[in-house]
C-alpha atoms as a PDB file:
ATOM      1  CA  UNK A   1     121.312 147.541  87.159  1.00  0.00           C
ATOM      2  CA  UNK A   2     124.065 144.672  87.591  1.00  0.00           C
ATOM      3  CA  UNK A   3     123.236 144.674  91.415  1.00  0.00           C
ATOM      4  CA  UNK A   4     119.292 144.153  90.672  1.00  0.00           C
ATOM      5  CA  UNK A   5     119.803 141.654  88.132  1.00  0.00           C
ATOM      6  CA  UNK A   6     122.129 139.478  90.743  1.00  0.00           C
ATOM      7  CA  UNK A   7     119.725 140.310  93.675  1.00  0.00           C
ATOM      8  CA  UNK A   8     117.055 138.904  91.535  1.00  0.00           C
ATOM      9  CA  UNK A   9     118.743 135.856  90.322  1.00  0.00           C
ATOM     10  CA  UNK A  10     120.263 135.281  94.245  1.00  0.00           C
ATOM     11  CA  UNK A  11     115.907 135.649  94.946  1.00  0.00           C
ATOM     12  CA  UNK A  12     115.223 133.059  92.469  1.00  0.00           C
ATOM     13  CA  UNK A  13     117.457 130.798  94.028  1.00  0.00           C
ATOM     14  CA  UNK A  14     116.699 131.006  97.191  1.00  0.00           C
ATOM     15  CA  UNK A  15     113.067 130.776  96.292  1.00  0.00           C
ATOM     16  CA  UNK A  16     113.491 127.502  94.272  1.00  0.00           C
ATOM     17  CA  UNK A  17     115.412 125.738  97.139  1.00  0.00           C
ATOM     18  CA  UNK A  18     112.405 126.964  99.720  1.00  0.00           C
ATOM     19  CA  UNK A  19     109.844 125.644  97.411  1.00  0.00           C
ATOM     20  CA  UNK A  20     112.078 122.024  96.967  1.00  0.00           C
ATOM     21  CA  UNK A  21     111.759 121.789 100.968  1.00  0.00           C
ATOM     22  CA  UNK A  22     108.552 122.358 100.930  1.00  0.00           C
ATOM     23  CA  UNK A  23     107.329 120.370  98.053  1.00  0.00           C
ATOM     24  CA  UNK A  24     107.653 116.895  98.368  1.00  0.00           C
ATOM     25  CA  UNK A  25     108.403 114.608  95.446  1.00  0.00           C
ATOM     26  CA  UNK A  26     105.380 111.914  95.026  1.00  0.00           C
ATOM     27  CA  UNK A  27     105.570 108.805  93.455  1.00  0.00           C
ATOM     28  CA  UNK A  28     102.383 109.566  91.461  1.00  0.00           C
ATOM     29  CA  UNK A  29     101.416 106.381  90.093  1.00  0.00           C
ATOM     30  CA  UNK A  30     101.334 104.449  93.655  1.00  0.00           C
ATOM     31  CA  UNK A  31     100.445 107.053  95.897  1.00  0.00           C
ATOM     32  CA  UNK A  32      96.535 106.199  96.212  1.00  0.00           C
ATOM     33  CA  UNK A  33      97.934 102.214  96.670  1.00  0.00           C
ATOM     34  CA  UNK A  34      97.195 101.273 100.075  1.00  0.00           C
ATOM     35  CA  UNK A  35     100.419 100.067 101.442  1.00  0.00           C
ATOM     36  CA  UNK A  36     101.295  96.169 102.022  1.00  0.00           C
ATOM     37  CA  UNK A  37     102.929  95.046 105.250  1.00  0.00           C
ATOM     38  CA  UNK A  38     104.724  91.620 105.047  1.00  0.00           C
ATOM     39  CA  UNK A  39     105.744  91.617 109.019  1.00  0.00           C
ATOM     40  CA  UNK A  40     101.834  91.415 110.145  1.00  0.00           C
ATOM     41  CA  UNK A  41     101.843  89.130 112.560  1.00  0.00           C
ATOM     42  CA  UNK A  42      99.710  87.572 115.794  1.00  0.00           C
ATOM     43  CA  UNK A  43     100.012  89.312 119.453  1.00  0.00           C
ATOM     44  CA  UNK A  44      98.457  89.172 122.617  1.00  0.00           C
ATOM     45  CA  UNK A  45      94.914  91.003 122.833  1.00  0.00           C
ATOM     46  CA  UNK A  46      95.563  91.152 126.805  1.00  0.00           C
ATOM     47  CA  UNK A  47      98.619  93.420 126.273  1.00  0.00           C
ATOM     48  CA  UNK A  48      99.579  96.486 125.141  1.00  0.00           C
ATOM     49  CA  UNK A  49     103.075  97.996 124.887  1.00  0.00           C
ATOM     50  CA  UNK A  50     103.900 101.175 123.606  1.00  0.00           C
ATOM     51  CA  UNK A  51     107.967 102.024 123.171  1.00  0.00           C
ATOM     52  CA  UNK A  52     109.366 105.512 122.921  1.00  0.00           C
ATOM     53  CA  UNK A  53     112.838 105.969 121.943  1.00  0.00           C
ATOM     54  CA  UNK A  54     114.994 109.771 122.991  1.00  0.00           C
ATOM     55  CA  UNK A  55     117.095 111.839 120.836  1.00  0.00           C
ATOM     56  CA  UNK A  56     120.966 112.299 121.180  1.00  0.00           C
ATOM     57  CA  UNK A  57     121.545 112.193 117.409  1.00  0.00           C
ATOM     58  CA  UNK A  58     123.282 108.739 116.365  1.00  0.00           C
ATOM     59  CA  UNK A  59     124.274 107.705 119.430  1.00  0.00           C
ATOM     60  CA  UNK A  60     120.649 107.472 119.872  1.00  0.00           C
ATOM     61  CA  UNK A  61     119.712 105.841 116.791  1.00  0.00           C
ATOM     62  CA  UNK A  62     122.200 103.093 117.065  1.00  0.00           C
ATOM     63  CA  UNK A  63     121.508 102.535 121.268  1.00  0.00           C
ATOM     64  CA  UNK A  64     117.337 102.580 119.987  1.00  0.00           C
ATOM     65  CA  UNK A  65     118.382  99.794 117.719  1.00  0.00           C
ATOM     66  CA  UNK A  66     120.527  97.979 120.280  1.00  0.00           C
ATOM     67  CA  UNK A  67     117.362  97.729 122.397  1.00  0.00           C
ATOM     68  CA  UNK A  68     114.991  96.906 119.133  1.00  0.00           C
ATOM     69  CA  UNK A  69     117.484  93.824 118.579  1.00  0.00           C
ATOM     70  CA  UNK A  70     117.897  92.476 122.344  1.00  0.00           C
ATOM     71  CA  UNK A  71     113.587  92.629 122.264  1.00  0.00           C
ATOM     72  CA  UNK A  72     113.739  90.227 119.662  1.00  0.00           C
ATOM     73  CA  UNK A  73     115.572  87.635 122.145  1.00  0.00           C
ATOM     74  CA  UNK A  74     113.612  88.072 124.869  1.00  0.00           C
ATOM     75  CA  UNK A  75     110.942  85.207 124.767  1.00  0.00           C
ATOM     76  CA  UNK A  76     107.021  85.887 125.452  1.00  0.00           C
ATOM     77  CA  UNK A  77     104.563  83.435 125.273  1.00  0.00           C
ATOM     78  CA  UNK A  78     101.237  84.012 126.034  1.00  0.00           C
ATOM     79  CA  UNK A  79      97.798  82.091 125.374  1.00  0.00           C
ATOM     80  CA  UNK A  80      95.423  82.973 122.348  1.00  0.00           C
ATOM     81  CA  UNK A  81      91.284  83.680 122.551  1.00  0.00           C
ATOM     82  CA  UNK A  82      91.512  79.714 121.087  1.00  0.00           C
ATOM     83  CA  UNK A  83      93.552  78.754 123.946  1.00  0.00           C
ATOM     84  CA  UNK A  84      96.475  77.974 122.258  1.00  0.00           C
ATOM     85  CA  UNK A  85      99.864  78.601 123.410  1.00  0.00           C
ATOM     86  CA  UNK A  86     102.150  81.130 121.455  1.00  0.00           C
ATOM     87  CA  UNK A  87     105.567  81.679 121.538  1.00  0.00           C
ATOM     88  CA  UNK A  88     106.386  85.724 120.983  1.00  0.00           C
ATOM     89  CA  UNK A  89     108.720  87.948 121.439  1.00  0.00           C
ATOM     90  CA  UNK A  90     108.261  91.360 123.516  1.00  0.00           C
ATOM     91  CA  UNK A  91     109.725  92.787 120.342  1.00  0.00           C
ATOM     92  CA  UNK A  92     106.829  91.024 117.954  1.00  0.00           C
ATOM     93  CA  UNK A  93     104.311  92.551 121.231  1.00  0.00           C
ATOM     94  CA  UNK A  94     105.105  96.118 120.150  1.00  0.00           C
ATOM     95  CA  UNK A  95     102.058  97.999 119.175  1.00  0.00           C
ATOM     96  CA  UNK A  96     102.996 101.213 119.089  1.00  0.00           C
ATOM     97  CA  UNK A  97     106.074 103.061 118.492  1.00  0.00           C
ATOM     98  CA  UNK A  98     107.673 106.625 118.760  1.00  0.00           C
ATOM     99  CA  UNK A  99     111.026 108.516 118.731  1.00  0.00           C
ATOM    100  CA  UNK A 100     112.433 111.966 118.762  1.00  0.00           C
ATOM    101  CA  UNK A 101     115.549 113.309 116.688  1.00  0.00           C
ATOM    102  CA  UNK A 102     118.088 110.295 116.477  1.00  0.00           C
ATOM    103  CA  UNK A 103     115.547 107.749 118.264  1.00  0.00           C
ATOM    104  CA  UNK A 104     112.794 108.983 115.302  1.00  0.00           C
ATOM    105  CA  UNK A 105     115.013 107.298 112.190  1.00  0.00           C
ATOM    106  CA  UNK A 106     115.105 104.266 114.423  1.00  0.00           C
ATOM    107  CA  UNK A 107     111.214 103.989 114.847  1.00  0.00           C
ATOM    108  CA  UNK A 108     110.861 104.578 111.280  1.00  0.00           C
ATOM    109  CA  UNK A 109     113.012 102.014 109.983  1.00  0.00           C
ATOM    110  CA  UNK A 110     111.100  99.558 112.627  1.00  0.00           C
ATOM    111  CA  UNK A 111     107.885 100.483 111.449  1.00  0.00           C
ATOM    112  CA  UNK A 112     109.164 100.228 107.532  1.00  0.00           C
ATOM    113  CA  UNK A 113     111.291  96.623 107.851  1.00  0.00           C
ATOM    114  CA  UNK A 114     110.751  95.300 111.155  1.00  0.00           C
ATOM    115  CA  UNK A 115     112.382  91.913 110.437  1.00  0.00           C
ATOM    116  CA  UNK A 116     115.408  92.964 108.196  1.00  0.00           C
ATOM    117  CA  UNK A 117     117.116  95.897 109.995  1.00  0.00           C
ATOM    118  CA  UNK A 118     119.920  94.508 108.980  1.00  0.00           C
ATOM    119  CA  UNK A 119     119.493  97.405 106.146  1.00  0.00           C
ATOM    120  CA  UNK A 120     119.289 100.044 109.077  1.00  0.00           C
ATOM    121  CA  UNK A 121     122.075  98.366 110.611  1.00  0.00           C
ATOM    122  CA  UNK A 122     124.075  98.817 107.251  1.00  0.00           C
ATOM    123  CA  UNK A 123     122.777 102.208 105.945  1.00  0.00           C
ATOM    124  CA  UNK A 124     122.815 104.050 108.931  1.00  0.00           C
ATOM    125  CA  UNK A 125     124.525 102.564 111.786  1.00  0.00           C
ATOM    126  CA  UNK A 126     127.620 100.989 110.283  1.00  0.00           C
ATOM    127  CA  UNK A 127     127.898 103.620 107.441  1.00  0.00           C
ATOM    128  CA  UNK A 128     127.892 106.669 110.132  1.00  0.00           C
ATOM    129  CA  UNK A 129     131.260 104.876 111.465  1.00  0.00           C
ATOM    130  CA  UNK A 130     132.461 103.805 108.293  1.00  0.00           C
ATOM    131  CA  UNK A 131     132.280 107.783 106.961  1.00  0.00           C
ATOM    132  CA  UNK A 132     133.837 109.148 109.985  1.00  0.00           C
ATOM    133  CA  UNK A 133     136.524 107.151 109.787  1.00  0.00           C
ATOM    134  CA  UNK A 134     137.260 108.325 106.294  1.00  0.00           C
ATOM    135  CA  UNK A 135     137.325 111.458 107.237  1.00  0.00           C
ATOM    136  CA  UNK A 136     139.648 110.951 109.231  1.00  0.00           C
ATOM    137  CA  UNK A 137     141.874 109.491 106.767  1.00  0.00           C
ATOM    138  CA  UNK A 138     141.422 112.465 104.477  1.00  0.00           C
ATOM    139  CA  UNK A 139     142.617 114.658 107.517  1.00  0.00           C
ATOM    140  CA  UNK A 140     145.628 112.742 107.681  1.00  0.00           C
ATOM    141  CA  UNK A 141     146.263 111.982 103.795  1.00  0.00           C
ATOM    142  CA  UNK A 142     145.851 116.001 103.049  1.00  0.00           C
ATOM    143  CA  UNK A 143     148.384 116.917 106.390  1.00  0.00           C
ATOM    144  CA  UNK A 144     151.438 114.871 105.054  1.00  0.00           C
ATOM    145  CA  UNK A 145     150.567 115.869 101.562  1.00  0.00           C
ATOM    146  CA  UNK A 146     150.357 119.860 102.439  1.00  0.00           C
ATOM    147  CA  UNK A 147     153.402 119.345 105.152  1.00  0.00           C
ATOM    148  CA  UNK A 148     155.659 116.966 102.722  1.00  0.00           C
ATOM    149  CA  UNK A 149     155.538 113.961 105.100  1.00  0.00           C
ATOM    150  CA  UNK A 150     156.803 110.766 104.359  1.00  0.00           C
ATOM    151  CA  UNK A 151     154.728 109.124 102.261  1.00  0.00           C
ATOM    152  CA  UNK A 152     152.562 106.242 103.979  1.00  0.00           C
ATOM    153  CA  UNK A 153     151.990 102.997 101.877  1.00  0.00           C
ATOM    154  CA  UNK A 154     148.771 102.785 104.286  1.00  0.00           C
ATOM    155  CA  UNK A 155     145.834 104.167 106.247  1.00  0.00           C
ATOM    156  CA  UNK A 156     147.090 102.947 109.258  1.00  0.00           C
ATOM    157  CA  UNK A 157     151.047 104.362 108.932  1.00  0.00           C
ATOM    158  CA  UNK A 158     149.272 108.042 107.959  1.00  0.00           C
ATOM    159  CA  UNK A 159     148.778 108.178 111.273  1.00  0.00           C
ATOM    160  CA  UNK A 160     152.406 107.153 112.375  1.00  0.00           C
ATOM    161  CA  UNK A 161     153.601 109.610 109.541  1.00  0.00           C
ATOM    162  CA  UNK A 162     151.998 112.172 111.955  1.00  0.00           C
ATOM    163  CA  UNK A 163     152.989 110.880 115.119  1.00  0.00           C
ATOM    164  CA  UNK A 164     156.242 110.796 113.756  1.00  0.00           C
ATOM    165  CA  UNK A 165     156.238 114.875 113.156  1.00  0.00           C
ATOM    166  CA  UNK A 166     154.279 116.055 116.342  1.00  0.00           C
ATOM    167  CA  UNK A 167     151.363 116.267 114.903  1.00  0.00           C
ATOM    168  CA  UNK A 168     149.145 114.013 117.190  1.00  0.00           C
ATOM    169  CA  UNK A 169     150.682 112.334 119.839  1.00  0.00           C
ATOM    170  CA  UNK A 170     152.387 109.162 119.681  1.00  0.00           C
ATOM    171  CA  UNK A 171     150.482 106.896 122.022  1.00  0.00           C
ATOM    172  CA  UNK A 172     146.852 107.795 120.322  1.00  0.00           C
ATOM    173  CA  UNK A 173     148.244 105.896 117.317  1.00  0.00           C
ATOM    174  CA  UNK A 174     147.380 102.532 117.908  1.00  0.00           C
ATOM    175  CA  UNK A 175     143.870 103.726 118.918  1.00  0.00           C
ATOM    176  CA  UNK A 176     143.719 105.420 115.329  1.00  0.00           C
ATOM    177  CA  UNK A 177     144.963 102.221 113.722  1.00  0.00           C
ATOM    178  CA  UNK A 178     142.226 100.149 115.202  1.00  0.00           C
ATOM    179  CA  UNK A 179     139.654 102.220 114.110  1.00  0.00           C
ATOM    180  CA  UNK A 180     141.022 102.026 110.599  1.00  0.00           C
ATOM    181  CA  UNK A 181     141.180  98.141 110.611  1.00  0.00           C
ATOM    182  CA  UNK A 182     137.630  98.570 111.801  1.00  0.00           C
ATOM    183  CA  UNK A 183     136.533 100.489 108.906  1.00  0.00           C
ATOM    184  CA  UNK A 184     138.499  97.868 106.760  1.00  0.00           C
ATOM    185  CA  UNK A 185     136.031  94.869 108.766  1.00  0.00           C
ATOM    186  CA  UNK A 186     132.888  96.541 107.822  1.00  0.00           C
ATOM    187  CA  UNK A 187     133.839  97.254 103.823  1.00  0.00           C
ATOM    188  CA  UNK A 188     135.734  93.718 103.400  1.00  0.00           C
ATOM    189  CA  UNK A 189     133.909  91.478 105.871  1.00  0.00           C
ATOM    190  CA  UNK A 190     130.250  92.674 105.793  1.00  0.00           C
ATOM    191  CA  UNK A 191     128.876  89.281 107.636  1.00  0.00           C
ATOM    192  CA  UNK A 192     131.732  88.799 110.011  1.00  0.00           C
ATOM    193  CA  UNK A 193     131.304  91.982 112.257  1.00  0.00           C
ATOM    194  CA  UNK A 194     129.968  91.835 115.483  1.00  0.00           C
ATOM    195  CA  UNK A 195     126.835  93.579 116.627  1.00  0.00           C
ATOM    196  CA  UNK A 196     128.379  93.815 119.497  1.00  0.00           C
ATOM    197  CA  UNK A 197     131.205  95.389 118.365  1.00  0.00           C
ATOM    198  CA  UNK A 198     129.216  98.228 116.428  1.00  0.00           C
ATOM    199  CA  UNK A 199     126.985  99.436 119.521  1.00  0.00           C
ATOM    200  CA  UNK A 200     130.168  99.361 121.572  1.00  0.00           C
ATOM    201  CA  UNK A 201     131.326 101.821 119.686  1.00  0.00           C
ATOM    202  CA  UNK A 202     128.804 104.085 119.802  1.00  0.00           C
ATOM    203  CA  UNK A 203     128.467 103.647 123.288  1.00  0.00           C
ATOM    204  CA  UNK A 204     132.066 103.846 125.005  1.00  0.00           C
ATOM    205  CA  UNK A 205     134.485 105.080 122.049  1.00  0.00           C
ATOM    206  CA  UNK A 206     133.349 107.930 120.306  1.00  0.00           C
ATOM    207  CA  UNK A 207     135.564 110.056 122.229  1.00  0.00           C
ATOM    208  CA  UNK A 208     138.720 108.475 120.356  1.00  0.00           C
ATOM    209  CA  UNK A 209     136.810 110.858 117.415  1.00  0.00           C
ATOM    210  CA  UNK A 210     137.336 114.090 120.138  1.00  0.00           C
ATOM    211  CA  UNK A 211     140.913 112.727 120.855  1.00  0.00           C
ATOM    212  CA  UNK A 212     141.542 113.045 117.207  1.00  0.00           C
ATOM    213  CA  UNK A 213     140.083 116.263 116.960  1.00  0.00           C
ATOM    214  CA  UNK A 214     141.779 117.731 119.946  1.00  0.00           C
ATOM    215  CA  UNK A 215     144.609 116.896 119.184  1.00  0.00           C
ATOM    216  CA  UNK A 216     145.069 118.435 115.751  1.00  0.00           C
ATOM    217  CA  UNK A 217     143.473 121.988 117.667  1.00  0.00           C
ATOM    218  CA  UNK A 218     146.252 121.548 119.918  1.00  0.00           C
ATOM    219  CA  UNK A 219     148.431 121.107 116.664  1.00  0.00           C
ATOM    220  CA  UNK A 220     147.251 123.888 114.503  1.00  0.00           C
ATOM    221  CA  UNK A 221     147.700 126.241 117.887  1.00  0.00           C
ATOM    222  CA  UNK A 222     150.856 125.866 118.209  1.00  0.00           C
ATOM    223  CA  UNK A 223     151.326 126.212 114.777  1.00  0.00           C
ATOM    224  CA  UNK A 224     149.801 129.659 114.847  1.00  0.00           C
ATOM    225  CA  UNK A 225     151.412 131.026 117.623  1.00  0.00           C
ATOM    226  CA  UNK A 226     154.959 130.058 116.260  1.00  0.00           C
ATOM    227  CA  UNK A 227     154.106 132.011 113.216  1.00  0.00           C
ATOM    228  CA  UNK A 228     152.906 135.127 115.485  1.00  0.00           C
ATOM    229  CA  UNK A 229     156.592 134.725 116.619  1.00  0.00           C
END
């Protein structure tokens, strides 16, 4: 009877998280509101550009929004039916746009707030880094708690703390500390980072995420084989 009563309840469960996937939650009131862009703007009748952006999880999100951004500064003017001259963008000429896994959240946020992604840029790009720093951090507070270490006043001398008992190795600590001081940038001076800097990231130093990694495997192997011994 006990098993059948917690086969049924474990049923239940599962059944009411399957039916919150598949059930979406509406916003009743303005769902038959037809929707009001505020970024509607002129473009050239004589073109028509279509942009699809690939998947690759956030790497791909943030290098889709890399491109978004450097459309925006590329000029292109064209003449209107009236013969007027206008000065565009080929990021304003976009008429259509797709994406796939990472490159889809991208395209969405375009087609939601075009002209402020600095909320995508915020949300999603900066926060991904932000977050996987801290983890990081965690990693490192909850090893020289568990292993008595000395006790860092700091994010950045965790990682020396470690360093300093074999734990990573010594010349990936400066390369940890920077990546601190980066998360510090984009919680304490929101305005002052660098695009630049951000996409960079993404694009040539997420491995220093795998060195970290790696090198507490490498740790935690030895660590079981001396207590095989």
């Amino acid at each position: 009877m006990k098993r059948k009563t917690v086969f049924l309840i474990v049923l239940v469960n599962c059944t009411l998280l399957l039916t919150a996937c598949f059930r979406p939650n509406y916003n009743v009131e303005g769902f038959n509101k037809t929707p009001s862009f505020t970024h509607d703007i002129q473009q050239d009748d004589k073109t028509l550009v279509f942009v699809s952006l690939s998947g690759g999880g956030t790497r791909a999100a943030a290098m889709s929004w890399k491109v978004l951004e450097e459309l925006k500064k590329i000029p292109y003017p064209y003449i209107d039916k009236n013969g007027q001259r206008v000065e565009s963008t080929l990021a304003d000429e976009i008429d259509y746009i797709s994406g796939i896994s990472g490159g889809s959240f991208t395209a969405a946020a375009w087609c939601l707030y075009k002209d402020n992604m600095e909320l995508f840029r915020r949300r999603f790009i900066e926060r991904n880094i932000e977050l996987a720093i801290e983890q990081m951090v965690d990693i490192c507070k909850h090893l020289v708690s568990g292993l008595d270490l000395k006790e860092p006043e700091t994010y950045s001398e965790c990682f020396e703390s470690l360093a300093a008992s074999n734990i990573i190795h010594a010349e990936s600590v400066a390369t940890f500390q920077t990546m601190v001081r980066f998360r510090n940038m984009l919680i304490h001076i929101y305005d002052g980072v660098d695009d630049s800097i951000t996409y960079g990231i993404y694009a040539k130093r997420t491995g220093d995420f795998r060195l970290f990694i790696s090198q507490l495997r490498e740790f935690i192997h030895k660590a079981q084989k001396h207590t095989e011994q």
